[in-house]
Protein backbone atom coordinates (compact mmCIF):
# COMPACT_ATOMS: atom_id res chain seq x y z
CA UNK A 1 -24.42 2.83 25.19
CA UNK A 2 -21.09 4.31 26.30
CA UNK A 3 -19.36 5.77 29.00
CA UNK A 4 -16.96 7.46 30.21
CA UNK A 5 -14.31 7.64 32.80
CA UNK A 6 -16.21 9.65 35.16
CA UNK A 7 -20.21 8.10 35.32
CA UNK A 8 -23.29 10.75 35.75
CA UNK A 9 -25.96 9.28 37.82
CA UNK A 10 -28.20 9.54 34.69
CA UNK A 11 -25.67 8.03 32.72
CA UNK A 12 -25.13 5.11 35.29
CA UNK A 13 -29.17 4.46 35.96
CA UNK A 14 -29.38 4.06 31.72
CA UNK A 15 -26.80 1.39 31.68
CA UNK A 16 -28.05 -0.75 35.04
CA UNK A 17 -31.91 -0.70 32.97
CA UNK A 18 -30.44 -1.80 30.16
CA UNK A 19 -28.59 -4.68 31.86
CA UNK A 20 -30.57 -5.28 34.73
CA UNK A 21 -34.36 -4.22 32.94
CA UNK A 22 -37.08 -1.46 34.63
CA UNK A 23 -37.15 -3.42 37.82
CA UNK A 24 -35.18 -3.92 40.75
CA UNK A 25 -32.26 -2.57 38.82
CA UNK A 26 -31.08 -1.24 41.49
CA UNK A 27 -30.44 -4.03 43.82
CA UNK A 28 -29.20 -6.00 41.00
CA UNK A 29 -26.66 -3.81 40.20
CA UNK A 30 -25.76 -3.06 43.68
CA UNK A 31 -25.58 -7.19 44.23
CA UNK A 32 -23.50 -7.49 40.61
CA UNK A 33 -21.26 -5.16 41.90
CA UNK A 34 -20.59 -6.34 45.42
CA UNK A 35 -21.63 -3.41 47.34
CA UNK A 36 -24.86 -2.45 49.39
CA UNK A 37 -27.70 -0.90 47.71
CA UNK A 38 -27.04 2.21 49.92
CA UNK A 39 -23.71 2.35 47.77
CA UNK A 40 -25.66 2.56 44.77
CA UNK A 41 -28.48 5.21 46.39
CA UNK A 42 -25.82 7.83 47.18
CA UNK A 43 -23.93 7.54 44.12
CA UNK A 44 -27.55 9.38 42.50
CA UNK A 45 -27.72 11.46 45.36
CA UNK A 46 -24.65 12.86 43.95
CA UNK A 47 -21.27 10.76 45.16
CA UNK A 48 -19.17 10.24 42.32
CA UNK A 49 -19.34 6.31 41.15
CA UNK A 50 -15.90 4.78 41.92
CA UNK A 51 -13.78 3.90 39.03
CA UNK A 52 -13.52 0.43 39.52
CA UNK A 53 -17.55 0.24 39.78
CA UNK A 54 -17.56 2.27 36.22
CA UNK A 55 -15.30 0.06 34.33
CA UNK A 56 -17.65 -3.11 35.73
CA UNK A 57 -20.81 -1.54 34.62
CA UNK A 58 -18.88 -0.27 30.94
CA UNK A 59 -17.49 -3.86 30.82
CA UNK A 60 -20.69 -5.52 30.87
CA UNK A 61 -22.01 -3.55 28.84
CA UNK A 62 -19.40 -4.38 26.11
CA UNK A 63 -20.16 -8.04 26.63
CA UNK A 64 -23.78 -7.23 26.50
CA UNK A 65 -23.23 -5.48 23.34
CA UNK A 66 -21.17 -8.60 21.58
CA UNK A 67 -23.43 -11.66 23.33
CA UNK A 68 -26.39 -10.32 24.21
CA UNK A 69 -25.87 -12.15 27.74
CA UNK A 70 -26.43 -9.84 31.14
CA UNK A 71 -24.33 -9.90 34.33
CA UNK A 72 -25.18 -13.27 36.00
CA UNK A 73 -27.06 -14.73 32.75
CA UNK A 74 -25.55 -17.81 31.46
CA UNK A 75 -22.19 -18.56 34.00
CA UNK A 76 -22.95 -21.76 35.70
């Protein structure tokens, strides 16, 4: 899964399943990514997703792609 630049909400919820699994994605991701779950809420009630937020969610995904390992797997 790819993204872009600019993150749809759809496009953003797809990538946080993927690396956080069906539940409590969202609190995960808002946790991985340092901000409060509210963050996350408004960004699918329509708030664009910050760039620096994007390129965390599109680099994990890269790693996820090449080792299989999800944010917060594995680092100890």
């Amino acid at each position: 899964m790819r993204l872009r630049s600019e993150v749809t909400a759809e496009e953003l919820r797809r990538a946080a399943i993927a690396l956080f699994g069906e539940r409590g994605w969202m609190s995960r991701l808002a946790e991985g990514l340092g901000v409060d779950r509210s963050s996350v809420s408004r960004w699918f009630s329509g708030l664009p997703v910050p760039g620096p937020a994007a390129a965390a969610v599109r680099a994990w995904l890269r790693i996820y792609e090449l080792t299989g390992e999800r944010p917060g797997e594995g680092a100890d």
